[in-house]
C-alpha atoms as a PDB file:
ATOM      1  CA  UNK A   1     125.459 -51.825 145.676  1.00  0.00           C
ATOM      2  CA  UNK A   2     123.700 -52.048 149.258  1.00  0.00           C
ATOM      3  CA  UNK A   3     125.170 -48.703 149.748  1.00  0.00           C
ATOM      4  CA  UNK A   4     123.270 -47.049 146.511  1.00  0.00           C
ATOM      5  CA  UNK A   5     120.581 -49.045 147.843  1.00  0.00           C
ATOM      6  CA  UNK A   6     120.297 -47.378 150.755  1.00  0.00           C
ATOM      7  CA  UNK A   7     120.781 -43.779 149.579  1.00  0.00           C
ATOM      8  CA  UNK A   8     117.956 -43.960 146.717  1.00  0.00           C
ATOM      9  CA  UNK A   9     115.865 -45.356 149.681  1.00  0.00           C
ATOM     10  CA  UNK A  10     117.299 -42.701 151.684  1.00  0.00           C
ATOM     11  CA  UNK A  11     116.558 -40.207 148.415  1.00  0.00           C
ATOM     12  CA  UNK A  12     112.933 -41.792 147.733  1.00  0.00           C
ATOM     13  CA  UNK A  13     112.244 -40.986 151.651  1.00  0.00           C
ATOM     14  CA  UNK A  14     112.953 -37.070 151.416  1.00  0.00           C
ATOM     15  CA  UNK A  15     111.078 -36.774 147.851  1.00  0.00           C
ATOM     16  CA  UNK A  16     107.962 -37.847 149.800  1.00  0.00           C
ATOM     17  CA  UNK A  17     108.513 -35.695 152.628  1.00  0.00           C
ATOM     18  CA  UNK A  18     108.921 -32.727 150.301  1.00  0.00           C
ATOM     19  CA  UNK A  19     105.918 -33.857 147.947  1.00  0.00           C
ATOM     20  CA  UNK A  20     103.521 -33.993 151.119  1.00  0.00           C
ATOM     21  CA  UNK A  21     104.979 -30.764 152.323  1.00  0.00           C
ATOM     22  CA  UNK A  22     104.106 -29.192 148.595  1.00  0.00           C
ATOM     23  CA  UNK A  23     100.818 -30.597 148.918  1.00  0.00           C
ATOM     24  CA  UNK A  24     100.209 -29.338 152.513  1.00  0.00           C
ATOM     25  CA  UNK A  25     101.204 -26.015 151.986  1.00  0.00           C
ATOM     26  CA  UNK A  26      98.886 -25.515 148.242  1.00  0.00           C
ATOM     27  CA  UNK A  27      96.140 -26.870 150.674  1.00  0.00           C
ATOM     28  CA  UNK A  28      96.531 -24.580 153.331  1.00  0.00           C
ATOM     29  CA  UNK A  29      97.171 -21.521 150.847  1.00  0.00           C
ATOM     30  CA  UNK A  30      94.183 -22.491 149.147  1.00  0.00           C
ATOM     31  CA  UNK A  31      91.544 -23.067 152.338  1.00  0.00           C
ATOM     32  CA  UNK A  32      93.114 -20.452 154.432  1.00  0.00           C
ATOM     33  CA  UNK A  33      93.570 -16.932 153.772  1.00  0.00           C
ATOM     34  CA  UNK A  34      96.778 -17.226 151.241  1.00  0.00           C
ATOM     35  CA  UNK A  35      99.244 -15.516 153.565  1.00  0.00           C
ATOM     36  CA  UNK A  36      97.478 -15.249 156.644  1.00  0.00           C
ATOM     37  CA  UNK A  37      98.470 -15.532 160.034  1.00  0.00           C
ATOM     38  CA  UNK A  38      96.867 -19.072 160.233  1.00  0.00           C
ATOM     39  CA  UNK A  39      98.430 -19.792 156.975  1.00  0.00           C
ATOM     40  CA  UNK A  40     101.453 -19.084 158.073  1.00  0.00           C
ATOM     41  CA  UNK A  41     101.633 -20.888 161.614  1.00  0.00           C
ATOM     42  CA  UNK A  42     100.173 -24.096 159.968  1.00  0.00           C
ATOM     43  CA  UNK A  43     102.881 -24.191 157.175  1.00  0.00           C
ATOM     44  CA  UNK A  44     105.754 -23.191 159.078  1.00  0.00           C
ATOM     45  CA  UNK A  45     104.549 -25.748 162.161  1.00  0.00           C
ATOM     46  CA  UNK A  46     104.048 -28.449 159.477  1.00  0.00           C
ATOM     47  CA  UNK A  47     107.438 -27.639 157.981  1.00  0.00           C
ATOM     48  CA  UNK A  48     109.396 -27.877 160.902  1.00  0.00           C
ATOM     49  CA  UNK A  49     108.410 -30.841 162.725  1.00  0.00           C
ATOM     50  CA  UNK A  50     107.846 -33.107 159.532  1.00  0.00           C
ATOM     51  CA  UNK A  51     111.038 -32.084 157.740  1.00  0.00           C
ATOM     52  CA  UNK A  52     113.006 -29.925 160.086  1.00  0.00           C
ATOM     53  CA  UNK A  53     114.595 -26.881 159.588  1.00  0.00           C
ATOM     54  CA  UNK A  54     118.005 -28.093 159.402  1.00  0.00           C
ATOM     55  CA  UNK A  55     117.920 -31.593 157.522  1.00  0.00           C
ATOM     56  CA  UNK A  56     118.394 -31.679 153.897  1.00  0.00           C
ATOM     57  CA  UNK A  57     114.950 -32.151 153.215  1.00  0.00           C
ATOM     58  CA  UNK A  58     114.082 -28.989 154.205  1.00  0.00           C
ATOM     59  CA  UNK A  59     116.612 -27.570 152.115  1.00  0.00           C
ATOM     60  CA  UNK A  60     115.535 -29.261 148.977  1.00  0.00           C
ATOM     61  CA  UNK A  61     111.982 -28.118 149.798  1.00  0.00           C
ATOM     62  CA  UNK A  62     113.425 -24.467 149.335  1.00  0.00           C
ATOM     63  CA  UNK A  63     114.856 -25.133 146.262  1.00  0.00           C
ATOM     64  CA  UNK A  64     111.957 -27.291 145.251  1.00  0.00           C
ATOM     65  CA  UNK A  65     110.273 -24.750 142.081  1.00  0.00           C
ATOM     66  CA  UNK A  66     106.771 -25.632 143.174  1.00  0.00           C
ATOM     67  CA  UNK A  67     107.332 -23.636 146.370  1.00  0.00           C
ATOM     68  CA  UNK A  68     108.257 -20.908 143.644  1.00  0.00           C
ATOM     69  CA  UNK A  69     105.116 -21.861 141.867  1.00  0.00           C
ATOM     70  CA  UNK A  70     103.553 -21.316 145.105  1.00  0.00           C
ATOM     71  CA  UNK A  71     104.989 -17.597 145.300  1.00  0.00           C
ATOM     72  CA  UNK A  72     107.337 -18.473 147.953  1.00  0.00           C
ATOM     73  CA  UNK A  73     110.903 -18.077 148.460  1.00  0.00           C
ATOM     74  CA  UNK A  74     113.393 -19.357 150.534  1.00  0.00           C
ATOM     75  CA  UNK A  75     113.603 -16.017 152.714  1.00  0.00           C
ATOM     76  CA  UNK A  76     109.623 -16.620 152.920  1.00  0.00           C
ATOM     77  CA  UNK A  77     110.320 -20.280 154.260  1.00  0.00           C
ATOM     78  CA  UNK A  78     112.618 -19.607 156.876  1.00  0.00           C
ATOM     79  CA  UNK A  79     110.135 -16.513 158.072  1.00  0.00           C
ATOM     80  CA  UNK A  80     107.147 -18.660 158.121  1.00  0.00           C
ATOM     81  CA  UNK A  81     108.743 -21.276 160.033  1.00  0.00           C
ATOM     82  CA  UNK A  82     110.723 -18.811 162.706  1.00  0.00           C
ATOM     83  CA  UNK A  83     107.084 -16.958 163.084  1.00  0.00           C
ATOM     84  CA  UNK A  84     105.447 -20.131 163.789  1.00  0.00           C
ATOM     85  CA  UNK A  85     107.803 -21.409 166.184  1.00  0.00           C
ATOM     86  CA  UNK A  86     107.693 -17.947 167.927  1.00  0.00           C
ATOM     87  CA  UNK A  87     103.482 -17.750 167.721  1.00  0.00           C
ATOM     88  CA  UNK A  88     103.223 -21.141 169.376  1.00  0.00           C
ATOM     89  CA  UNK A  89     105.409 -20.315 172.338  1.00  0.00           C
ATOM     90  CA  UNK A  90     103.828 -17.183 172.858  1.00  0.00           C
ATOM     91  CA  UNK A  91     100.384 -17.050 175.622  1.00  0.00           C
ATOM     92  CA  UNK A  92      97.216 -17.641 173.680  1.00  0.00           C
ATOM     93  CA  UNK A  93      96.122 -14.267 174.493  1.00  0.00           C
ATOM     94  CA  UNK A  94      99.233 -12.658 172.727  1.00  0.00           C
ATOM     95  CA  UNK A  95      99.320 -15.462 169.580  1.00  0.00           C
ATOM     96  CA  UNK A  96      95.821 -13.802 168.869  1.00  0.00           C
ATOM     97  CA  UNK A  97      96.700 -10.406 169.339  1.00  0.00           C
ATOM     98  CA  UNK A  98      98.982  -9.836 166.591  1.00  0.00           C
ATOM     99  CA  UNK A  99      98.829  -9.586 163.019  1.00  0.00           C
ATOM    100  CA  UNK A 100     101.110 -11.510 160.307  1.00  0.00           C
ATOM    101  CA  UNK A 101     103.221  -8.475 160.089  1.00  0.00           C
ATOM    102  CA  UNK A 102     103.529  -8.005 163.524  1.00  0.00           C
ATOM    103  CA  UNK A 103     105.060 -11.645 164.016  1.00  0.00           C
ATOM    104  CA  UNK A 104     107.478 -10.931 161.997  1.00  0.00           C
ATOM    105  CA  UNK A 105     108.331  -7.476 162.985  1.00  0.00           C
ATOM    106  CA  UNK A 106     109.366  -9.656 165.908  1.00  0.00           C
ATOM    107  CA  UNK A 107     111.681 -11.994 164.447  1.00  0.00           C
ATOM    108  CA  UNK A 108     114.263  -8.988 164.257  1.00  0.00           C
ATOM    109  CA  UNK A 109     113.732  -7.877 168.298  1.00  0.00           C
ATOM    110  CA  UNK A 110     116.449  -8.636 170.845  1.00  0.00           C
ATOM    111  CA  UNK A 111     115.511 -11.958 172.388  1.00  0.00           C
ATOM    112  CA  UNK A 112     115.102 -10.946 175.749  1.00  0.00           C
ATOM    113  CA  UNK A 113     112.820  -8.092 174.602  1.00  0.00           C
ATOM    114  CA  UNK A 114     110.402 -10.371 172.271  1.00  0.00           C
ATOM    115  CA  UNK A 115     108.304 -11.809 174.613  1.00  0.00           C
ATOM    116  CA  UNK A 116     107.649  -8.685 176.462  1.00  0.00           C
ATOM    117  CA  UNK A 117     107.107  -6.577 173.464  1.00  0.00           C
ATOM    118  CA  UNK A 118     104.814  -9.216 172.099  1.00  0.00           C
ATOM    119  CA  UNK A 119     102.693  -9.078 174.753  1.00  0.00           C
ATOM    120  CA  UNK A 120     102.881  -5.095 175.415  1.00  0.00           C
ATOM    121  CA  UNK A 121     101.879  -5.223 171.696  1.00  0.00           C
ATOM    122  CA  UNK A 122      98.964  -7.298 172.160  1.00  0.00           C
ATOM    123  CA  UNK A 123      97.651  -6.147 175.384  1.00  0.00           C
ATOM    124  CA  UNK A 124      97.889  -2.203 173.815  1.00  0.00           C
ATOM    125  CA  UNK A 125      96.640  -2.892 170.647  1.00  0.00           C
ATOM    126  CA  UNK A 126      99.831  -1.312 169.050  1.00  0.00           C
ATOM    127  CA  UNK A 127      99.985  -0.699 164.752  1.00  0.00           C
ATOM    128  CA  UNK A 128     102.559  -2.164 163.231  1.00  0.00           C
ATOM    129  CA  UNK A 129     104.340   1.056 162.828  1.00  0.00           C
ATOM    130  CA  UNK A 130     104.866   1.937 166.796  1.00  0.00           C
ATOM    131  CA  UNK A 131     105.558  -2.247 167.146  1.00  0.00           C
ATOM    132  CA  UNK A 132     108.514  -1.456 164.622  1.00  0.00           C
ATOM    133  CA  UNK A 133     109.399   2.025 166.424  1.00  0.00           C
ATOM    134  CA  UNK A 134     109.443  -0.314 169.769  1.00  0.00           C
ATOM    135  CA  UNK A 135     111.411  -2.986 168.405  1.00  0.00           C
ATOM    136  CA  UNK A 136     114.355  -0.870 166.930  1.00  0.00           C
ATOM    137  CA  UNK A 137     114.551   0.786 170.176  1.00  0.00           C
ATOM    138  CA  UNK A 138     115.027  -2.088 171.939  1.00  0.00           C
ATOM    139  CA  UNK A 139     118.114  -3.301 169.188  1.00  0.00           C
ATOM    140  CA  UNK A 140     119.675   0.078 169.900  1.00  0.00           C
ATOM    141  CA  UNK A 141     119.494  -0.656 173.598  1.00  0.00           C
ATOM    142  CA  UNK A 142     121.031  -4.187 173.452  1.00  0.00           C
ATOM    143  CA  UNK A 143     123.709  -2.723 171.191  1.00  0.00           C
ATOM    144  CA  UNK A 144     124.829   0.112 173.437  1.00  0.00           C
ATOM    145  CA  UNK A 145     124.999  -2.626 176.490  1.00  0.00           C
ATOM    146  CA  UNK A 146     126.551  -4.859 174.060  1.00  0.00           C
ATOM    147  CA  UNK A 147     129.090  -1.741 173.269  1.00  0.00           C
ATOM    148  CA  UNK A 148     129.694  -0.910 177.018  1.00  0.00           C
ATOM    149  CA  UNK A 149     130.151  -4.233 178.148  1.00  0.00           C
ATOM    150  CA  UNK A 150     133.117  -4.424 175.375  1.00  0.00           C
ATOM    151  CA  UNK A 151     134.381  -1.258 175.889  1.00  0.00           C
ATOM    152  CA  UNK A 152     134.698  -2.434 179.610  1.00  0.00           C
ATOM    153  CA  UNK A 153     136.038  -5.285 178.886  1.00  0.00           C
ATOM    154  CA  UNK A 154     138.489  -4.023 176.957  1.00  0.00           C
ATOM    155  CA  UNK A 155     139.838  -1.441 178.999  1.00  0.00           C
ATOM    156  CA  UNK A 156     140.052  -3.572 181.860  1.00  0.00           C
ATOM    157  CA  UNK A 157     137.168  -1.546 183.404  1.00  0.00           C
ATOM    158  CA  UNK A 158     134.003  -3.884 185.727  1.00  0.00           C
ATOM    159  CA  UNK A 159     131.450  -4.323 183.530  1.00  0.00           C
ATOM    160  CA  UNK A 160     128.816  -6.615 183.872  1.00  0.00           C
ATOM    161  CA  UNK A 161     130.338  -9.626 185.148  1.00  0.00           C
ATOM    162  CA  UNK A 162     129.909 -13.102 182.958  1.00  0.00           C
ATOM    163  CA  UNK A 163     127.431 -15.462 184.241  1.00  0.00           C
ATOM    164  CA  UNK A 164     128.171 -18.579 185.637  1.00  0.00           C
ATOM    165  CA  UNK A 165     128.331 -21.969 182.920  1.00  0.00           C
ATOM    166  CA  UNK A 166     126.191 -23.384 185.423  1.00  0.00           C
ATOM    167  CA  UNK A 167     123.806 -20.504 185.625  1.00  0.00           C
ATOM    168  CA  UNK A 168     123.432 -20.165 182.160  1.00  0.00           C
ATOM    169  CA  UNK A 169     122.753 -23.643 181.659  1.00  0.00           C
ATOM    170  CA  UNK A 170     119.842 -23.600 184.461  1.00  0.00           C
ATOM    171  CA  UNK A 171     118.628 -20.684 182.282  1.00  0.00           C
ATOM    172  CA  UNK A 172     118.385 -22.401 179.313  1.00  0.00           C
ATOM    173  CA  UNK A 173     116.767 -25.327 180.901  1.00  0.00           C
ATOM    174  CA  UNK A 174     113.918 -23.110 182.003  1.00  0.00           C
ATOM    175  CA  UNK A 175     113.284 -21.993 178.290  1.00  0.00           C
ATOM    176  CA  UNK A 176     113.285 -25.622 177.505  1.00  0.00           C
ATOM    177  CA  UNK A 177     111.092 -26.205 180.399  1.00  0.00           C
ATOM    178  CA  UNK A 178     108.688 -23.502 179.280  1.00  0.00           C
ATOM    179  CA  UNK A 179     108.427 -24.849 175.916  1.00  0.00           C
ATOM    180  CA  UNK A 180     107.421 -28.394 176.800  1.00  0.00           C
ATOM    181  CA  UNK A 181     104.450 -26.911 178.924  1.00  0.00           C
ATOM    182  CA  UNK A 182     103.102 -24.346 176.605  1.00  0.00           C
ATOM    183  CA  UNK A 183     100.102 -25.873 174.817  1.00  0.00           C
ATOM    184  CA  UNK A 184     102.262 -29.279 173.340  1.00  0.00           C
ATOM    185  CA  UNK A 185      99.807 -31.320 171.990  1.00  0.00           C
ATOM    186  CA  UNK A 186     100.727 -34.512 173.927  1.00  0.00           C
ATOM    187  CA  UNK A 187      97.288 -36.488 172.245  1.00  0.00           C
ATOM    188  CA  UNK A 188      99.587 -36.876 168.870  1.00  0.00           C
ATOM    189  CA  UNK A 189     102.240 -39.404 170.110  1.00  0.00           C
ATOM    190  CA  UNK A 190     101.267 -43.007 170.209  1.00  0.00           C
ATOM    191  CA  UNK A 191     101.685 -45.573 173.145  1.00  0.00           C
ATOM    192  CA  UNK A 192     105.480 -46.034 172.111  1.00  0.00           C
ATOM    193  CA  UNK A 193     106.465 -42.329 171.969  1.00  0.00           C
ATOM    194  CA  UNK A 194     104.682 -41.524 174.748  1.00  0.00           C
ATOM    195  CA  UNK A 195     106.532 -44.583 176.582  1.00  0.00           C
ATOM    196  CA  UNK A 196     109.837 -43.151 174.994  1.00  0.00           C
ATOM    197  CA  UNK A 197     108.931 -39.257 176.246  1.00  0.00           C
ATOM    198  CA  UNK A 198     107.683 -40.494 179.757  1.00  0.00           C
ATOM    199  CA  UNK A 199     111.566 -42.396 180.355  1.00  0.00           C
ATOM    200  CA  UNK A 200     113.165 -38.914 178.575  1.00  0.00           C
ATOM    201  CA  UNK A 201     111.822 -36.865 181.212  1.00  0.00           C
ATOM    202  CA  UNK A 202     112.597 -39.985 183.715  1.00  0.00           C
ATOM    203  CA  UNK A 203     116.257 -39.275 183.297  1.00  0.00           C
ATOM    204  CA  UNK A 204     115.939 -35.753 182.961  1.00  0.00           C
ATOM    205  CA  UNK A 205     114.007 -35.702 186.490  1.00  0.00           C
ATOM    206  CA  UNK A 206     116.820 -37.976 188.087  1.00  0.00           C
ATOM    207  CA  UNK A 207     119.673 -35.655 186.824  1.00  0.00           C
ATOM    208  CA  UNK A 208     118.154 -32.394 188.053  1.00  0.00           C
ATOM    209  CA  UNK A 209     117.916 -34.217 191.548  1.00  0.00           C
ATOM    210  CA  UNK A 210     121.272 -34.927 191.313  1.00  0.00           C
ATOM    211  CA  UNK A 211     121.984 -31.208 190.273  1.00  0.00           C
ATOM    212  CA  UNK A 212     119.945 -30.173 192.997  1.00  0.00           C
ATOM    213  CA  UNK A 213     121.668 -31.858 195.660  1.00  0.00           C
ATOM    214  CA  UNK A 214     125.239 -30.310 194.369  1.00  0.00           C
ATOM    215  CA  UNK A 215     123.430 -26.390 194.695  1.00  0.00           C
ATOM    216  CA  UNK A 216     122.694 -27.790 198.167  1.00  0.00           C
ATOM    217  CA  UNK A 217     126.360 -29.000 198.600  1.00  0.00           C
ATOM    218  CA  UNK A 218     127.573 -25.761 197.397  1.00  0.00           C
ATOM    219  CA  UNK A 219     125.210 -23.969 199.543  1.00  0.00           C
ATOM    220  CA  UNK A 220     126.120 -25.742 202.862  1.00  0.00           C
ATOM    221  CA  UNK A 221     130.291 -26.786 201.749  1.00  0.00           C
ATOM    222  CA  UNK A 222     130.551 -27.667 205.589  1.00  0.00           C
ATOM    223  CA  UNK A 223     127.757 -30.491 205.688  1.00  0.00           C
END
């Protein structure tokens, strides 16, 4: 019994996430241009940090046949929230210089190339057509290093050689790094989350001394 208890509370919790994420996203279609760029960053930004693109809310939401209703599909979901994750980690200056179509002409560019062709894109004022041109040159380029690097591999050949676990992990703290910095807005936790952020990065900060003085160690073995 306390089990069923909990999962209809657990049930009654998602429906309300998924009616207030119906409701937000008729509002927004209806005050904003219907598919717009702004449209589309405020849904997909709304989507993912109220429900989460992974939980089963979010799933249900895509299933949900107001969305339908709405004239959006599950394909259309998952765009609008990958586009507004990519718009808001993307330089003011480029976020603005891009149309709807342009975002997500992006979404299918190598991920090393995105940023740079975002922001060639912006800066050059390029149409949608020469974006797309751009972007499936730079797929055809990652898949012939992706080819050589296997072909080398397999014939026992030097290739590239593998980076480090410890490199790549650096790496992918920077990205992290660079997407706490880039235009959070901070002013929406309260006093507790901002006490529970503030000890986060605590720890974090003590850890990457500690990883700091082990580069040194490795750096100097003899001392």
């Amino acid at each position: 019994t306390a089990d069923l208890a909990v999962r209809d509370a657990d049930g009654l919790a998602q429906q309300t996430k998924i009616d207030a994420a119906i409701a937000y996203i008729t509002s927004a279609m209806h005050k904003l241009e219907r598919t717009g760029l702004a449209t589309i960053v405020a849904v997909g930004t709304y989507v993912a940090d109220c429900l989460g693109v992974d939980s089963v809310s979010y799933r249900r939401l895509a299933d949900d046949p107001r969305l339908g209703e709405l004239g959006l599909g599950k394909s259309t979901l998952n765009n609008w929230c990958r586009v507004a994750a990519l718009y808001n980690a993307y330089p003011e200056s480029v976020r603005d210089g891009l149309s709807p179509t342009a975002h997500v002409r992006l979404l299918s560019a190598p991920d090393g190339a995105r940023v740079d062709l975002a922001t060639r894109a912006a800066n050059q004022g390029w149409t949608v057509y020469r974006l797309a041109d751009e972007v499936g040159a730079a797929r055809a380029r990652d898949a012939e290093l992706r080819k050589r690097e296997a072909d080398a591999a397999g014939k026992g050949l030097p290739g590239r050689p593998p980076l480090p676990v410890a490199l790549k992990r650096v790496r992918s703290l920077q990205r992290v790094a660079e997407a706490l910095t880039v235009e959070l807005d901070w002013h929406q936790l309260d006093e507790s989350q901002i006490a529970d952020a503030t000890e986060t990065l605590d720890r974090i900060a003590h850890r990457l001394d500690s990883a700091r003085q082990m580069l040194a160690q490795a750096r100097n073995p003899d001392q």
